[in-house]
PDB file of N, CA and C in Angstrom:
ATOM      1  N   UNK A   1      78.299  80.186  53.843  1.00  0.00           N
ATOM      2  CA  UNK A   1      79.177  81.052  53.074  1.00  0.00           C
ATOM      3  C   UNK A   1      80.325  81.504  53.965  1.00  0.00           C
ATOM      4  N   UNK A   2      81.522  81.248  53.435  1.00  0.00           N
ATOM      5  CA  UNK A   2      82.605  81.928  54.021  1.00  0.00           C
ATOM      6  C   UNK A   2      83.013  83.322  53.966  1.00  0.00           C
ATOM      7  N   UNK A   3      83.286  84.118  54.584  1.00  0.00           N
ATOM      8  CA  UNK A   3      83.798  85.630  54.519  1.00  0.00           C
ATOM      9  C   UNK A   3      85.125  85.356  55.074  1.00  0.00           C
ATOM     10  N   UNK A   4      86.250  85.793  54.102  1.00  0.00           N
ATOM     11  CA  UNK A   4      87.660  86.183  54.320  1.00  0.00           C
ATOM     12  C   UNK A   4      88.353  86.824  53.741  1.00  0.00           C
ATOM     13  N   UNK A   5      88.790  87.678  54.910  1.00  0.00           N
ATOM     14  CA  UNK A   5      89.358  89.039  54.877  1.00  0.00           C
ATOM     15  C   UNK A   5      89.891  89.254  56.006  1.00  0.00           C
ATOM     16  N   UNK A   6      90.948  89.901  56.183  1.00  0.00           N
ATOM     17  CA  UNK A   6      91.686  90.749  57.232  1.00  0.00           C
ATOM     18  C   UNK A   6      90.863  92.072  57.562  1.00  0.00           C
ATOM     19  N   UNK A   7      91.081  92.225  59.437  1.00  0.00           N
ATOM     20  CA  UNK A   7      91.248  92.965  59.694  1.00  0.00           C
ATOM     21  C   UNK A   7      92.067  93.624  60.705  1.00  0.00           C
ATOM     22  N   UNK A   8      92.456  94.938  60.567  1.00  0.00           N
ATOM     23  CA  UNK A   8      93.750  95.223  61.472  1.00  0.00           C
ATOM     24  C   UNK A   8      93.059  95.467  62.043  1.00  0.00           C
ATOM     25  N   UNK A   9      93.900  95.094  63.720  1.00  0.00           N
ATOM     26  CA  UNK A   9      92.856  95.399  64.995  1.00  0.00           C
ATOM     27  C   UNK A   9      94.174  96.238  65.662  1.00  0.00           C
ATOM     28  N   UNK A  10      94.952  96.851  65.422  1.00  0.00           N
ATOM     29  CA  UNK A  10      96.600  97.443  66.047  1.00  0.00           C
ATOM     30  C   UNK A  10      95.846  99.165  66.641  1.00  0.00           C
ATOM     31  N   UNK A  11      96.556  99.783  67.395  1.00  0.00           N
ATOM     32  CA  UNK A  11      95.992 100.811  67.713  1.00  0.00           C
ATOM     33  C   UNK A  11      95.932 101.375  66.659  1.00  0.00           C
ATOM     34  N   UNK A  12      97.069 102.140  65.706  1.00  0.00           N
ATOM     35  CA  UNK A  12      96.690 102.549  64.716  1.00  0.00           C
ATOM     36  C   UNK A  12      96.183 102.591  63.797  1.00  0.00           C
ATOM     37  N   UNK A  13      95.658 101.190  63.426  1.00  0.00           N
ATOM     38  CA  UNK A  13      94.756 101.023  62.315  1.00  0.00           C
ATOM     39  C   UNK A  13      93.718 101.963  61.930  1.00  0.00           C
ATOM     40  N   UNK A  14      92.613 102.155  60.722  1.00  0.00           N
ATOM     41  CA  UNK A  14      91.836 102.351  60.428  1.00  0.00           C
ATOM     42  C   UNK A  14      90.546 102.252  60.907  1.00  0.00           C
ATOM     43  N   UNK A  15      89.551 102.986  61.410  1.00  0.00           N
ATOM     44  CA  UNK A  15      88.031 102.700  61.756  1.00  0.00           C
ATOM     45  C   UNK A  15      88.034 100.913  61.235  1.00  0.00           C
ATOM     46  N   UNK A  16      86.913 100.471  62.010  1.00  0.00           N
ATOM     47  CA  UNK A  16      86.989  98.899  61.925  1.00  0.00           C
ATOM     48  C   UNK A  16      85.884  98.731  60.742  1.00  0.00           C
ATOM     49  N   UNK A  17      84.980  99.878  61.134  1.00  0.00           N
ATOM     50  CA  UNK A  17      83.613  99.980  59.863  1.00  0.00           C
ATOM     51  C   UNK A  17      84.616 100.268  58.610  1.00  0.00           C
ATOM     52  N   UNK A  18      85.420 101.092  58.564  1.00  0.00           N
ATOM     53  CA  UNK A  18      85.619 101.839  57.190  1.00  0.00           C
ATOM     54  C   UNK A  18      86.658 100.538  56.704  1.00  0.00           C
ATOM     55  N   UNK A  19      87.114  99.863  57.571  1.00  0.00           N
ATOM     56  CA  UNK A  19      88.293  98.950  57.020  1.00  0.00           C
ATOM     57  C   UNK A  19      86.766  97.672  55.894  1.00  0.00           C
ATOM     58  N   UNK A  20      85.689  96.892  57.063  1.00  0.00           N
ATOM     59  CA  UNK A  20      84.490  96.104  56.409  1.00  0.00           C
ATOM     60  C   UNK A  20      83.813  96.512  55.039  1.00  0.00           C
ATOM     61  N   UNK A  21      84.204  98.230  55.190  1.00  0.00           N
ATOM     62  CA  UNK A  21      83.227  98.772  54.446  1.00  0.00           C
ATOM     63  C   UNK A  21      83.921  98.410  52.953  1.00  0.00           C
ATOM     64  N   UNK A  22      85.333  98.104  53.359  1.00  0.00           N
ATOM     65  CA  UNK A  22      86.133  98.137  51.779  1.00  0.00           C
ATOM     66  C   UNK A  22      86.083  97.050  51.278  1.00  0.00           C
ATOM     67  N   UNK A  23      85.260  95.569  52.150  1.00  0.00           N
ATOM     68  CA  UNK A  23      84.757  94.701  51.476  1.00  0.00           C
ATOM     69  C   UNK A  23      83.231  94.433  51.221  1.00  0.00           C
ATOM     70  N   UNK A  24      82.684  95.685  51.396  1.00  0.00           N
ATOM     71  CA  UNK A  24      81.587  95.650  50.994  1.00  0.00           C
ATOM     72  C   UNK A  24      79.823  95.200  52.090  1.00  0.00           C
ATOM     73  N   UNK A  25      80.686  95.486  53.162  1.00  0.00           N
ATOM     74  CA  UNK A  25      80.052  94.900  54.614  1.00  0.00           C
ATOM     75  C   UNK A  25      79.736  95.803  55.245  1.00  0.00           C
ATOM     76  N   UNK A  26      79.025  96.035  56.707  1.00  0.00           N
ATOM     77  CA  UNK A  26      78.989  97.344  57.369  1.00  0.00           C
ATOM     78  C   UNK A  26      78.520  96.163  58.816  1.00  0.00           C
ATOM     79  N   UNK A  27      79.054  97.281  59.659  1.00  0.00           N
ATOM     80  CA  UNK A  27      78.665  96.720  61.380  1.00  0.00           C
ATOM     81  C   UNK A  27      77.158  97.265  61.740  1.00  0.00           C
ATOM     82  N   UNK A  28      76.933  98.067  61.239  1.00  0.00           N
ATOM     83  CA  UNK A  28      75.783  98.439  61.403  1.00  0.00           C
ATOM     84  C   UNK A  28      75.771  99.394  63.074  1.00  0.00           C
ATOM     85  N   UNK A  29      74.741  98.829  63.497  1.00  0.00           N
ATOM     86  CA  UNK A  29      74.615  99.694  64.713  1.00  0.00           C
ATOM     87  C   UNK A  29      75.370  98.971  66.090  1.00  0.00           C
ATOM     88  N   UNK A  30      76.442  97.818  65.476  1.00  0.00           N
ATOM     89  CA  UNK A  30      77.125  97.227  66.420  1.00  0.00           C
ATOM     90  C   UNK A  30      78.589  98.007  66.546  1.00  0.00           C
ATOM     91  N   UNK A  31      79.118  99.130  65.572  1.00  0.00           N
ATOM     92  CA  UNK A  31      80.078  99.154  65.073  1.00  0.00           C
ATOM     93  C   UNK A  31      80.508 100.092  66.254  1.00  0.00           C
ATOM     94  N   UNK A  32      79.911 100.766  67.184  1.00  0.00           N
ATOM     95  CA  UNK A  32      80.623 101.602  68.345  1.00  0.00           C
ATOM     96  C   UNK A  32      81.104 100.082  69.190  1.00  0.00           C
ATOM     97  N   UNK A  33      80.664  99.672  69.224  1.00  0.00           N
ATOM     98  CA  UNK A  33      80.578  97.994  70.098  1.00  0.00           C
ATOM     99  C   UNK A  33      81.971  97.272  70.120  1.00  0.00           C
ATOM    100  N   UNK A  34      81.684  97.764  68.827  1.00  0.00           N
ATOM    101  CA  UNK A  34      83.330  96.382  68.325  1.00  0.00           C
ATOM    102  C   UNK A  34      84.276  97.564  68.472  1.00  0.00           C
ATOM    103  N   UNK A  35      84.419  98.569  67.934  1.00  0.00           N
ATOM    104  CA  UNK A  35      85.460  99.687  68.283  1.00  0.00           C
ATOM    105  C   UNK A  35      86.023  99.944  69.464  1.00  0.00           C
ATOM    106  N   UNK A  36      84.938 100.148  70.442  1.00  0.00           N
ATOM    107  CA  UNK A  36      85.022 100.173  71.763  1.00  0.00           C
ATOM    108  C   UNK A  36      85.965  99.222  72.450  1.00  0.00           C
ATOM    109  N   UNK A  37      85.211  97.851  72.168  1.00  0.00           N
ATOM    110  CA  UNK A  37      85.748  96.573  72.426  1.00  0.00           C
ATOM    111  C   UNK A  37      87.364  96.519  72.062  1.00  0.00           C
ATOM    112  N   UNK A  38      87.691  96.895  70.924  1.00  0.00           N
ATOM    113  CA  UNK A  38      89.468  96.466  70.414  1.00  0.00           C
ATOM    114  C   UNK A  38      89.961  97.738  71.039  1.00  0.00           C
ATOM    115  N   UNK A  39      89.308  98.630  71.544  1.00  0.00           N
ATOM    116  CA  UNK A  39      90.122 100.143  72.243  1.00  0.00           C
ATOM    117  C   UNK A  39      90.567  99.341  73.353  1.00  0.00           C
ATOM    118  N   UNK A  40      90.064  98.984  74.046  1.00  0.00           N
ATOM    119  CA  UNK A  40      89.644  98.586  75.493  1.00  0.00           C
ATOM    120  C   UNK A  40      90.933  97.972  75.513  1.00  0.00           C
ATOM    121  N   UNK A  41      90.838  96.366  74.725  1.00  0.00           N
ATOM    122  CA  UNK A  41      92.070  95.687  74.740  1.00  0.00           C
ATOM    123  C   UNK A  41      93.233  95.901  74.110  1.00  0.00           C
ATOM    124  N   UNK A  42      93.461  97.131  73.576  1.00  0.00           N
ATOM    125  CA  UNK A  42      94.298  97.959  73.059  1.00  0.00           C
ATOM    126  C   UNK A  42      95.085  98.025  74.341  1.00  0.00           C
ATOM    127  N   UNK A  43      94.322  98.892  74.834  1.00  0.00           N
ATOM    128  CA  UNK A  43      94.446 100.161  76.017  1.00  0.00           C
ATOM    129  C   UNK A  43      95.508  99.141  77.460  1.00  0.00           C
ATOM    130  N   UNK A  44      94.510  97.914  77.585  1.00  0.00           N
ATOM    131  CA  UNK A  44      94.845  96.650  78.742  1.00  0.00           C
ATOM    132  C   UNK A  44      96.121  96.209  77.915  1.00  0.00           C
ATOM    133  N   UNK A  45      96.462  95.883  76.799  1.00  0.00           N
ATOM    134  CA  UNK A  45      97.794  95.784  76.457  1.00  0.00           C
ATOM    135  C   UNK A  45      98.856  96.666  76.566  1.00  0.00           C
ATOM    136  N   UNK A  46      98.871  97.562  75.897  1.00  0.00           N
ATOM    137  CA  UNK A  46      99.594  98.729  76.057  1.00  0.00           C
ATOM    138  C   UNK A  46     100.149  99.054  77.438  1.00  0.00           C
ATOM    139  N   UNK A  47      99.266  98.811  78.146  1.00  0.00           N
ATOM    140  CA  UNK A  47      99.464  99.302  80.131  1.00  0.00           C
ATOM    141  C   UNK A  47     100.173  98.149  80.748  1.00  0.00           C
ATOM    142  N   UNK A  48     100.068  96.653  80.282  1.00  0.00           N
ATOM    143  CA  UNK A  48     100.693  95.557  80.641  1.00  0.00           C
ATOM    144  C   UNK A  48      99.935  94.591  81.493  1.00  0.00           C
ATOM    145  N   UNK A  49      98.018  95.329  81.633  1.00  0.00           N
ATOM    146  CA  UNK A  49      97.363  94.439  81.929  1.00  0.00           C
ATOM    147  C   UNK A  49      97.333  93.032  81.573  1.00  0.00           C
ATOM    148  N   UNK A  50      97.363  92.967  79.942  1.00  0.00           N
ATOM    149  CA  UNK A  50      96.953  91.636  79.603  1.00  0.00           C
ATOM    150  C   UNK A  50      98.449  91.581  78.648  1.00  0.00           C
ATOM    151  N   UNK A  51      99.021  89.485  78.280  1.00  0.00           N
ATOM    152  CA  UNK A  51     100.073  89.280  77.686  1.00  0.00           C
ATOM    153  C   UNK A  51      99.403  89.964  76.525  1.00  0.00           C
ATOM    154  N   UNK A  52     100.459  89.563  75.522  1.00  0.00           N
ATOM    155  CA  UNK A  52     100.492  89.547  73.751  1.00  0.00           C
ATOM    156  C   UNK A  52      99.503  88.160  73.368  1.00  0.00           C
ATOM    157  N   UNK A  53      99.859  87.066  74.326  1.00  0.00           N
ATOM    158  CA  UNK A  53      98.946  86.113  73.697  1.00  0.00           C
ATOM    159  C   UNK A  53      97.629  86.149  74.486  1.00  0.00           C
ATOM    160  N   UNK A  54      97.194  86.704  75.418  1.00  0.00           N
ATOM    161  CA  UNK A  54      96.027  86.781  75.705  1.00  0.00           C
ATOM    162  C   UNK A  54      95.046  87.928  74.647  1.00  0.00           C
ATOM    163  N   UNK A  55      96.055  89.068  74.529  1.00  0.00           N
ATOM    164  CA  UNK A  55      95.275  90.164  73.376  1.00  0.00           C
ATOM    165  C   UNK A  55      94.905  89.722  71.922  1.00  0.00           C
ATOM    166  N   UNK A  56      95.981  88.460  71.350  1.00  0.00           N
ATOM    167  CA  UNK A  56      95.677  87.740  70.395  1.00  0.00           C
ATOM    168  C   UNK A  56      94.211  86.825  70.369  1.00  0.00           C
ATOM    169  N   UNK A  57      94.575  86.082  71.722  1.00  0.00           N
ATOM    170  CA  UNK A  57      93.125  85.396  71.887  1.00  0.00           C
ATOM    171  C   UNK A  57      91.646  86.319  71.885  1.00  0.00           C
ATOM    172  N   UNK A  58      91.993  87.158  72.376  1.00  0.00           N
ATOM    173  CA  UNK A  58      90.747  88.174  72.759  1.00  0.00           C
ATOM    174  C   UNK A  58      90.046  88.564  71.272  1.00  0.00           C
ATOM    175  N   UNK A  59      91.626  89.326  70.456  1.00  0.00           N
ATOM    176  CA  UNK A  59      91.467  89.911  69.379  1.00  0.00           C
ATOM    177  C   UNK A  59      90.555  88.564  68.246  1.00  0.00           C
ATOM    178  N   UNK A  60      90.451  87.359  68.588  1.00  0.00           N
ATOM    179  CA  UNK A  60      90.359  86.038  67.168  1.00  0.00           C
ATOM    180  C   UNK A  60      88.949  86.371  67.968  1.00  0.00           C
ATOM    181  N   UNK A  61      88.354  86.029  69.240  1.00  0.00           N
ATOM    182  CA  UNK A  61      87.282  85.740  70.041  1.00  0.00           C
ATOM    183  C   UNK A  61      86.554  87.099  68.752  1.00  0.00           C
ATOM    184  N   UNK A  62      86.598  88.458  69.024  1.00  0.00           N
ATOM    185  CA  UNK A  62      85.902  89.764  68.497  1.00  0.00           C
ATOM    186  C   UNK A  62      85.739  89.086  66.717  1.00  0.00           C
ATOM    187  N   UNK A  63      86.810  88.996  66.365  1.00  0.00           N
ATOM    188  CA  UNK A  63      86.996  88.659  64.874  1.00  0.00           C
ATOM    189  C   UNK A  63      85.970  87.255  64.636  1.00  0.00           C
ATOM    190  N   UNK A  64      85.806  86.690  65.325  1.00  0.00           N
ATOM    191  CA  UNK A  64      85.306  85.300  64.549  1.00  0.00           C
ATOM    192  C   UNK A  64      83.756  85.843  65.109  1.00  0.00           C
ATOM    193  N   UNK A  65      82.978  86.975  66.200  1.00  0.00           N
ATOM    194  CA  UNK A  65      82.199  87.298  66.436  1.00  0.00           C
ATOM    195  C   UNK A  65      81.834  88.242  65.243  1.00  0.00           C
ATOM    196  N   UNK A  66      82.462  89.149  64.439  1.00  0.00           N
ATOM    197  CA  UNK A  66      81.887  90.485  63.655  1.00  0.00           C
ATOM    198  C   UNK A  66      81.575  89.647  62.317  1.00  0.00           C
ATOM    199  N   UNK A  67      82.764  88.020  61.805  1.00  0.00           N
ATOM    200  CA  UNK A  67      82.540  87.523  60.713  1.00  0.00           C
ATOM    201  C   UNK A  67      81.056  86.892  60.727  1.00  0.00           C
ATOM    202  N   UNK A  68      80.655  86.084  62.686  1.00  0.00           N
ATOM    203  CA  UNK A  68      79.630  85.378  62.006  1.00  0.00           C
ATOM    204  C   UNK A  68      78.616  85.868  62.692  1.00  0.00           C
ATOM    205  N   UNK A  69      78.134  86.694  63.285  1.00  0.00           N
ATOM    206  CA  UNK A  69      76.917  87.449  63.578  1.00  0.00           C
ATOM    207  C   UNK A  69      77.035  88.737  63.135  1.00  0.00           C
ATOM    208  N   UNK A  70      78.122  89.662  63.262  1.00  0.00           N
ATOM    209  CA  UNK A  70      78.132  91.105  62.897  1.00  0.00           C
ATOM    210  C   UNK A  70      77.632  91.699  62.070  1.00  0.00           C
ATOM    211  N   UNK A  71      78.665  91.251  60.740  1.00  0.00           N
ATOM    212  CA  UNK A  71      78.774  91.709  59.563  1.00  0.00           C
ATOM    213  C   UNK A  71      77.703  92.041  58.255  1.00  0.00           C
ATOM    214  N   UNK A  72      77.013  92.610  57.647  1.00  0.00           N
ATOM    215  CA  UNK A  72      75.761  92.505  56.990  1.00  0.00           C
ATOM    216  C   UNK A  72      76.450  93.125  55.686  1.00  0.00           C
ATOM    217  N   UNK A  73      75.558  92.666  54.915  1.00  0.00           N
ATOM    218  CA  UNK A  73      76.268  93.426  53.309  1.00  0.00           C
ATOM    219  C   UNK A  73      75.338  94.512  53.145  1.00  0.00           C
ATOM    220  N   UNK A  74      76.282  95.608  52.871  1.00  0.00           N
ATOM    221  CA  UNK A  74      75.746  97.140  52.412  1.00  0.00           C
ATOM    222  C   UNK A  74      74.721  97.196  51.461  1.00  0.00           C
ATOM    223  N   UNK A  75      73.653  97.581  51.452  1.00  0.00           N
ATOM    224  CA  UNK A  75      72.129  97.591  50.731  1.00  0.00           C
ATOM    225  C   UNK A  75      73.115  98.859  49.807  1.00  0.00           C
ATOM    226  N   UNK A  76      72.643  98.418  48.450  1.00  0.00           N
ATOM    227  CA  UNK A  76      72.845  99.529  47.494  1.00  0.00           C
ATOM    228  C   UNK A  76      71.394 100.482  47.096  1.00  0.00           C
ATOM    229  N   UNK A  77      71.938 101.723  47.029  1.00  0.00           N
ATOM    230  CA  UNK A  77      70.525 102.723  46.873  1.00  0.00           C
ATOM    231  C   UNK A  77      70.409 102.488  45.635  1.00  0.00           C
ATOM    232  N   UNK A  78      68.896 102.666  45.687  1.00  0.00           N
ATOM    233  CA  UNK A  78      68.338 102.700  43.585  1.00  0.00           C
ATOM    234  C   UNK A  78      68.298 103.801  43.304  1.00  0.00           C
TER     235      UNK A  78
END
């Protein structure tokens, strides 16, 4: 099964859970993980640690990780 959807990974964006959550997904108990993770390379961009195309690469590496292990679909309560 394919999952596609955007997500903004920009400093300002939205929580990364609350952005999944609007397709119906949740990170679960990985979601400090991945947050952490796009701060980090936020942070190394911003300062001039890392290029634009290395933060791109980094940013697809996280993204193609939350689509195919992360992501779980939200259990609905009865």
């Amino acid at each position: 099964m394919n999952i596609m959807f955007e997500i903004d990974y920009s400093v300002l964006a939205d929580d990364i859970e609350k952005q999944v959550r609007a397709y119906g997904y949740t990170l679960g108990k990985t979601r400090k993980w991945v947050q952490n993770m796009v701060l980090g390379v936020n942070i190394a961009y911003v300062h001039g640690c890392i290029t634009e195309s290395e933060r791109e690469k980094i940013l697809k590496r996280i993204h193609n990780r939350i689509v195919k292990d992360l992501l779980k679909p939200i259990k609905e309560k009865k």
